[in-house]
N, C-alpha and C. Protein backbone atom coordinates (compact mmCIF):
# COMPACT_ATOMS: atom_id res chain seq x y z
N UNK A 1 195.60 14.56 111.72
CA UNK A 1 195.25 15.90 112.17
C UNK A 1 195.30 15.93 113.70
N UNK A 2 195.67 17.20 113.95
CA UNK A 2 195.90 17.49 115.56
C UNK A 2 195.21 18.67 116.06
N UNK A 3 194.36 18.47 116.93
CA UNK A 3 193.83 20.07 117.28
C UNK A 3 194.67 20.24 118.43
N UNK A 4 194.98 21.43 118.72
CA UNK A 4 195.61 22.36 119.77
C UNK A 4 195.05 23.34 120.45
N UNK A 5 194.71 23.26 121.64
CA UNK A 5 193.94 23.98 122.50
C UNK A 5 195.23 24.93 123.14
N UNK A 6 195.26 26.37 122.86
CA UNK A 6 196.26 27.72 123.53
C UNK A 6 197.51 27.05 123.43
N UNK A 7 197.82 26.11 122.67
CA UNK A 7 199.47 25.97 122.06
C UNK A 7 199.44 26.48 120.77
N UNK A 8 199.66 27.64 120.06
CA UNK A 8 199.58 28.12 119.12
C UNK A 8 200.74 28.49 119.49
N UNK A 9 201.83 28.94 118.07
CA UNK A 9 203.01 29.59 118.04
C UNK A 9 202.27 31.28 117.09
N UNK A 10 202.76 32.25 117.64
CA UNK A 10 202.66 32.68 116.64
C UNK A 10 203.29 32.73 115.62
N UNK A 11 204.13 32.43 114.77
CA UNK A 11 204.62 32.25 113.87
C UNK A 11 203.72 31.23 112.62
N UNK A 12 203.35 30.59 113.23
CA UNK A 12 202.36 29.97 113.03
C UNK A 12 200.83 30.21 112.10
N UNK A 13 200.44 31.13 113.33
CA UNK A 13 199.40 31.75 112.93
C UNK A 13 199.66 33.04 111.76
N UNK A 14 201.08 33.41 111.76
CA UNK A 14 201.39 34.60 110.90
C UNK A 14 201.27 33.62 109.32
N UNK A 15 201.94 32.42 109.17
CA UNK A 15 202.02 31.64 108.24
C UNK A 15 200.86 31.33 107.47
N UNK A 16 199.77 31.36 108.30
CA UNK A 16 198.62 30.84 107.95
C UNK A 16 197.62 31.77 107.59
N UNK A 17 198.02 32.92 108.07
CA UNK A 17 197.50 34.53 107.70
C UNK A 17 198.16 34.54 105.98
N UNK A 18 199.63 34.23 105.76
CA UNK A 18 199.41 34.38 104.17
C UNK A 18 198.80 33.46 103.69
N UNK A 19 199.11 32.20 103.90
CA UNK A 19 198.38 31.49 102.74
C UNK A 19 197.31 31.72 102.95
N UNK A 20 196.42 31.84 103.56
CA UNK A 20 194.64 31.82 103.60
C UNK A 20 194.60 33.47 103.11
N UNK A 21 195.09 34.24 102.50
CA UNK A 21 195.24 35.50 101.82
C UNK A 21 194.96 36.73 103.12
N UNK A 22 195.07 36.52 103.97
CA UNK A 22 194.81 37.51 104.86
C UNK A 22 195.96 38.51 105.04
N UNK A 23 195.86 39.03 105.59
CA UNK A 23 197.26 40.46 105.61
C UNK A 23 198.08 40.06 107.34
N UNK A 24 199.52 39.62 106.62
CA UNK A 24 200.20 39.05 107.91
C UNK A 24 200.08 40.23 108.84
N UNK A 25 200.19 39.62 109.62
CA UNK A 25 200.55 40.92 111.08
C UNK A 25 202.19 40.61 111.48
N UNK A 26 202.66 41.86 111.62
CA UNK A 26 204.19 41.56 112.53
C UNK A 26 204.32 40.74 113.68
N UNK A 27 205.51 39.82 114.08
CA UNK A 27 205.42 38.94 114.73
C UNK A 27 205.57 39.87 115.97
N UNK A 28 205.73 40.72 116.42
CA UNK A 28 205.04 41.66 117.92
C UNK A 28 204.05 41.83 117.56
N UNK A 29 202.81 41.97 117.07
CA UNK A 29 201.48 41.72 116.95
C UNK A 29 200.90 40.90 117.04
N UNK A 30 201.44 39.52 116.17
CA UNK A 30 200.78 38.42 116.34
C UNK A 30 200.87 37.69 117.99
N UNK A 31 201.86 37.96 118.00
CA UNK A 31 202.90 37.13 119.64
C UNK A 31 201.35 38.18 120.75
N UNK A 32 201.10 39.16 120.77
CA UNK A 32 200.36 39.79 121.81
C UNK A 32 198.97 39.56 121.28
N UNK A 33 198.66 39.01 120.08
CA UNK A 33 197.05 39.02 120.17
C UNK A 33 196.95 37.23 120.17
N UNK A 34 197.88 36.40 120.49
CA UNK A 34 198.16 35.38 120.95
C UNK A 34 197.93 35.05 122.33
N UNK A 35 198.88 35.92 123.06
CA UNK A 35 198.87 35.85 123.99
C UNK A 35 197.52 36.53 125.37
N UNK A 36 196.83 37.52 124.09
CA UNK A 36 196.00 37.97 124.93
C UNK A 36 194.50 37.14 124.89
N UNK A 37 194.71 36.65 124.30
CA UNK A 37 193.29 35.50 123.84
C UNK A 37 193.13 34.91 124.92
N UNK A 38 191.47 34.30 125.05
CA UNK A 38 191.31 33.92 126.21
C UNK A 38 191.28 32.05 125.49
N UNK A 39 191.07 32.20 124.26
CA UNK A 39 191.25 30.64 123.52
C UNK A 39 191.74 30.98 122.33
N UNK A 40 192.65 30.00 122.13
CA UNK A 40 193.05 29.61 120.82
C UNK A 40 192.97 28.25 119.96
N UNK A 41 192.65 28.16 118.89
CA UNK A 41 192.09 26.58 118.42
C UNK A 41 192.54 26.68 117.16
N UNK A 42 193.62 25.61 117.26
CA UNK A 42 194.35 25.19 115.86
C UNK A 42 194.70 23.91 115.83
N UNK A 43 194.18 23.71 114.26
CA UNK A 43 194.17 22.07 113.46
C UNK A 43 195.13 22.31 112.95
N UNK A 44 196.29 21.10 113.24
CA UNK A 44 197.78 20.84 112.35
C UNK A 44 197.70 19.96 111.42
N UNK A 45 198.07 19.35 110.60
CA UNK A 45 198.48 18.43 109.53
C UNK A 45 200.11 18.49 109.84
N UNK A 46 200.85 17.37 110.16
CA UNK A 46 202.23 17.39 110.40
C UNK A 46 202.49 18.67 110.51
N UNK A 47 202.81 19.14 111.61
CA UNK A 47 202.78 20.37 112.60
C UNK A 47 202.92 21.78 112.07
N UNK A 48 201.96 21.99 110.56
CA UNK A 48 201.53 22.71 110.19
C UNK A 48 200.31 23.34 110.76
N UNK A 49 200.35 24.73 110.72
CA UNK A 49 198.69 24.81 111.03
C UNK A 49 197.54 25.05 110.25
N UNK A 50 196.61 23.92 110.18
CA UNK A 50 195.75 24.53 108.31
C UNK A 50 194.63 25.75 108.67
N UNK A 51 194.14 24.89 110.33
CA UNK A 51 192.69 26.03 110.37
C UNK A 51 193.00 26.50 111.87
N UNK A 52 192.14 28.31 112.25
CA UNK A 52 192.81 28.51 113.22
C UNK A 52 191.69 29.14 113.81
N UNK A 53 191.46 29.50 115.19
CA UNK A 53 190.24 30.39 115.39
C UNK A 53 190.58 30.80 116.33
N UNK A 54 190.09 32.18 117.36
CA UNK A 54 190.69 32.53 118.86
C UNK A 54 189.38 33.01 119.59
N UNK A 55 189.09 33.11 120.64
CA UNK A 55 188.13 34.18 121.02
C UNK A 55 188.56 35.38 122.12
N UNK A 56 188.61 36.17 121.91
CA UNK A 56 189.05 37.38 122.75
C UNK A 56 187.68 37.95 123.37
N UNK A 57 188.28 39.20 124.45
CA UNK A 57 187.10 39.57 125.67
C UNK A 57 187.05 40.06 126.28
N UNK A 58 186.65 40.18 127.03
CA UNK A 58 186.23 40.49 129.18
C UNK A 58 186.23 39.75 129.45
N UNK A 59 186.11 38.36 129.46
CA UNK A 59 185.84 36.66 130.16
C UNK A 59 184.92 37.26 131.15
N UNK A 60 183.66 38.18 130.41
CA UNK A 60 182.45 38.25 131.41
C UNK A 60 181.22 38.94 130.85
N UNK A 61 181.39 39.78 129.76
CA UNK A 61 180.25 40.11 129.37
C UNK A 61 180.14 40.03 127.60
N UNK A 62 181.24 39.88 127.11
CA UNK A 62 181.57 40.41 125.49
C UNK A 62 182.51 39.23 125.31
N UNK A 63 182.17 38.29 124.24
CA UNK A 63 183.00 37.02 123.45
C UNK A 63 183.06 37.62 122.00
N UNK A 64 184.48 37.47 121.76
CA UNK A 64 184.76 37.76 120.12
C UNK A 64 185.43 36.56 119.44
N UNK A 65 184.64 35.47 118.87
CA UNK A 65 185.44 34.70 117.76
C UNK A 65 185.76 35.26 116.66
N UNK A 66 187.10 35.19 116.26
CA UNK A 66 187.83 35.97 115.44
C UNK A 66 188.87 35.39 114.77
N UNK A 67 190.02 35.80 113.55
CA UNK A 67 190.74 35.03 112.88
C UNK A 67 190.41 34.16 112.29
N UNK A 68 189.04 33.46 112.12
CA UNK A 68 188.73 32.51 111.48
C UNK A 68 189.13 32.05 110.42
N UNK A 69 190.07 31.27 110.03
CA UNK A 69 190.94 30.89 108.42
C UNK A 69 191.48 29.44 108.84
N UNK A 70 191.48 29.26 107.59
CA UNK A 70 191.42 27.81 106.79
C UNK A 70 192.47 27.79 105.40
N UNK A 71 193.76 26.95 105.78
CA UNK A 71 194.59 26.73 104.75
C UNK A 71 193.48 26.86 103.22
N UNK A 72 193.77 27.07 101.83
CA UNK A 72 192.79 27.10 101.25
C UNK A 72 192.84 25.15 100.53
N UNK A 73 194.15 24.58 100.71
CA UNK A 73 193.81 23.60 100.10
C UNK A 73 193.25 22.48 101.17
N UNK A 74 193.04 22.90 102.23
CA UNK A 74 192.19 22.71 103.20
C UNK A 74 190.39 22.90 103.12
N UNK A 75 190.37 23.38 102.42
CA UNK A 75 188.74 24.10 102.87
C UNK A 75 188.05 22.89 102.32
N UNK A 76 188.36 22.35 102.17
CA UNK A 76 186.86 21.09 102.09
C UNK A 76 186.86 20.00 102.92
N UNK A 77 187.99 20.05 103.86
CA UNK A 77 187.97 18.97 104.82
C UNK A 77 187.05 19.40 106.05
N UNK A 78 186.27 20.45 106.24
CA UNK A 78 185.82 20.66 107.43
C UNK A 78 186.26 21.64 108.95
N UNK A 79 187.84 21.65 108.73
CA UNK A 79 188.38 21.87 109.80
C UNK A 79 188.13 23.20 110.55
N UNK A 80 187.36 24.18 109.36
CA UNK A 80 186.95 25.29 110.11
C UNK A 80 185.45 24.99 111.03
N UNK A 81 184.96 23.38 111.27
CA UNK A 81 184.09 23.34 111.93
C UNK A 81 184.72 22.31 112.97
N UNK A 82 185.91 21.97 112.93
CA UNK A 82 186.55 21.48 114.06
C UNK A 82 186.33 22.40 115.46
N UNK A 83 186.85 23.76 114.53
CA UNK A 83 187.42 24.51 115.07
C UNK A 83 186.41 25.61 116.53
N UNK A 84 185.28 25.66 115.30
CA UNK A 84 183.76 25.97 115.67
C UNK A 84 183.35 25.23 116.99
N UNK A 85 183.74 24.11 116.69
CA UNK A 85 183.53 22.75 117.69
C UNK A 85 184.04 23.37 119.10
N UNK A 86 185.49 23.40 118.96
CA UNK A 86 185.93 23.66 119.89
C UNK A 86 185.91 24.75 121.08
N UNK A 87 185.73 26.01 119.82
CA UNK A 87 184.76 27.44 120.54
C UNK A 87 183.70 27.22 121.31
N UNK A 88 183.00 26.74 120.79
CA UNK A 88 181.72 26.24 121.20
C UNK A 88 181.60 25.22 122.33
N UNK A 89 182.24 24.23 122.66
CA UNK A 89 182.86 23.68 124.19
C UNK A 89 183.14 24.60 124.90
N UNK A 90 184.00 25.45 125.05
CA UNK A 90 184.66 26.33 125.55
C UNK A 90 183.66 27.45 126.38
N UNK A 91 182.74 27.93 124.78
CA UNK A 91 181.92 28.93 125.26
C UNK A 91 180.78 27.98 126.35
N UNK A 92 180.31 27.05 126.31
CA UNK A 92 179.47 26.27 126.69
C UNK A 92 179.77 26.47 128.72
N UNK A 93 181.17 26.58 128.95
CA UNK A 93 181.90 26.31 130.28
C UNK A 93 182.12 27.36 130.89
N UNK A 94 182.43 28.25 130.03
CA UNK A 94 183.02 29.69 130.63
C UNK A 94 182.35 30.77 130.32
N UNK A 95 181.62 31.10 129.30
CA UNK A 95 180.35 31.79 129.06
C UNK A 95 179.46 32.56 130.27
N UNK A 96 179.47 33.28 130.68
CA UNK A 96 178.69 33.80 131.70
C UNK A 96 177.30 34.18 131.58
N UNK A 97 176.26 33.95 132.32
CA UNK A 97 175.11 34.52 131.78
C UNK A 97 174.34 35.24 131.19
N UNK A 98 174.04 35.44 130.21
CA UNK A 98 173.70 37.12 130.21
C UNK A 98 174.42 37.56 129.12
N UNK A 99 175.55 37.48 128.92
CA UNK A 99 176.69 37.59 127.99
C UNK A 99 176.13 37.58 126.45
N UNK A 100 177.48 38.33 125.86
CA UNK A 100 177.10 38.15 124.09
C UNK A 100 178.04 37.87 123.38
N UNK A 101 177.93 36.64 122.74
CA UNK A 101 178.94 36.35 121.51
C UNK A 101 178.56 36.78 120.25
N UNK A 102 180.19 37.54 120.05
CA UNK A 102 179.97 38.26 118.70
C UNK A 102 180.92 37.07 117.66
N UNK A 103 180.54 37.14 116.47
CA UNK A 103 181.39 36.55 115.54
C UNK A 103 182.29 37.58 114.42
N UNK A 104 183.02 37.59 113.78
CA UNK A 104 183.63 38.13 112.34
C UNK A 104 184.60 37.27 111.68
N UNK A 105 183.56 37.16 110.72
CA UNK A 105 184.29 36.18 109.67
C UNK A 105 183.84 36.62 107.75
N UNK A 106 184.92 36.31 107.31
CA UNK A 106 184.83 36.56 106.33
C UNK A 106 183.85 35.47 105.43
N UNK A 107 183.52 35.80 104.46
CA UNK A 107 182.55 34.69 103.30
C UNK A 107 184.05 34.17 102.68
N UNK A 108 183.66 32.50 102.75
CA UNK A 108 182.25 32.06 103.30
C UNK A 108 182.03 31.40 104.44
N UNK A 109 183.16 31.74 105.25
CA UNK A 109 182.89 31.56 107.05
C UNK A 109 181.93 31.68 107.26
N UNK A 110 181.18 33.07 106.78
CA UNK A 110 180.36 33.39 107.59
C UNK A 110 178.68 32.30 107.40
N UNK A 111 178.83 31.93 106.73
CA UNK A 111 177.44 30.65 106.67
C UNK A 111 178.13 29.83 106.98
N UNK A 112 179.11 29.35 107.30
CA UNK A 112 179.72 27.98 109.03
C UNK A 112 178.85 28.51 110.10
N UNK A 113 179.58 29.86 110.38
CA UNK A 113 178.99 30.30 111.26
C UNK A 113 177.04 30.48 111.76
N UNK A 114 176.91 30.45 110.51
CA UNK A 114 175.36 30.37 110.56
C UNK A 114 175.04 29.11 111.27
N UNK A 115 175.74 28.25 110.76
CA UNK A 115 175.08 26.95 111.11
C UNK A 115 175.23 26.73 112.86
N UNK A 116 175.84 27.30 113.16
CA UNK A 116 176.15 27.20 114.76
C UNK A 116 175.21 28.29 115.75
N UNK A 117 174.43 28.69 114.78
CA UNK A 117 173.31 29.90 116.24
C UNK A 117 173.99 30.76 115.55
N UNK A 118 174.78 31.71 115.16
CA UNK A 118 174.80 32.84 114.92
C UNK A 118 173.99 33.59 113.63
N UNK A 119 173.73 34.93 113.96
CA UNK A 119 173.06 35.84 113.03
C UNK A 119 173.62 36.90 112.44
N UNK A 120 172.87 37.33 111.07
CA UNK A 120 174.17 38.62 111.21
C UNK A 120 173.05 39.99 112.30
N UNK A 121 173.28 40.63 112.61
CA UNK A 121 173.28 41.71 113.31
C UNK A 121 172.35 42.86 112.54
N UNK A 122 172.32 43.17 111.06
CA UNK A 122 171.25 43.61 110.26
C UNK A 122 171.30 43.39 109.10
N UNK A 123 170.49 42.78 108.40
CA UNK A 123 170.60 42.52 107.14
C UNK A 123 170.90 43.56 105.93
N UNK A 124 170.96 44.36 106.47
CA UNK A 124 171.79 45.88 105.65
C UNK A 124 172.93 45.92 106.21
N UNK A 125 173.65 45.20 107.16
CA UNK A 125 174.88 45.06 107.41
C UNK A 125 175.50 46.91 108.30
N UNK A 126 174.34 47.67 108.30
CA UNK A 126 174.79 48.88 109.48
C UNK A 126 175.05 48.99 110.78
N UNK A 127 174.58 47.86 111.12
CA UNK A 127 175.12 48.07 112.86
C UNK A 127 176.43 47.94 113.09
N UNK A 128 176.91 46.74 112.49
CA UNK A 128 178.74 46.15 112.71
C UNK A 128 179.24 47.06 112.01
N UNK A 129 180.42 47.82 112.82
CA UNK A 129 181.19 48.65 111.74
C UNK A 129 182.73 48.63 112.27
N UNK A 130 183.89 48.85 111.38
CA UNK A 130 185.31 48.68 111.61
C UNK A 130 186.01 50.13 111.27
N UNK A 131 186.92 50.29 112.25
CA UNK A 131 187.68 51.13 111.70
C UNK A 131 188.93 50.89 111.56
């Protein structure tokens, strides 16, 4: 296994959007929310990518870890807490005071995520909302 710190292809990440059942994005979508990330963190298996994570921002008041997915014949090796790992260095350095990290992740990301400091936001789930 190989982690990759902002060498992500997107193509890559589009690949890994189907198998982990997520809804591909067009490769002009993927290529710009690639490129606009302030981190990207991906675990290869022979230069596949199994698990992937990014955090997007302001790089000053608002952190979004996001994309969170995990090949599925992957999911018991851990790698979505490689990945966690690596956010979490990152945020540790560049993080500004004061600041707020948000998470979105799907179940059952979202209890990884627990384990690292995060909360959900209301336990009726009304504050976070998508359009």
């Amino acid at each position: 296994m190989e982690t990759r710190i902002n060498r992500i292809l997107p193509r890559d990440f589009v690949s890994l959007q189907i198998r982990s059942g997520n809804e591909p994005k067009k490769a002009a979508a993927a290529t710009k929310a690639i490129m606009n990330s302030q981190l990207t963190v991906g675990i290869f298996d022979k230069n596949q990518l199994m698990a992937f994570g990014r955090v997007v921002g302001d790089g000053a008041l608002i952190y979004l870890i996001c994309d969170l997915m995990v090949d599925p014949r992957y999911a018991r090796k851990n790698l979505i807490h490689q990945v966690l790992h690596e956010i979490n260095d990152y945020l540790l350095v560049h993080r500004t005071k004061g600041s707020k990290v948000y998470v979105i992740a799907d179940t059952p990301l979202d209890k990884i995520c627990r384990k690292y400091g995060f909360k959900y936001l209301d336990s009726d789930f009304r504050v976070a909302m998508v359009k």
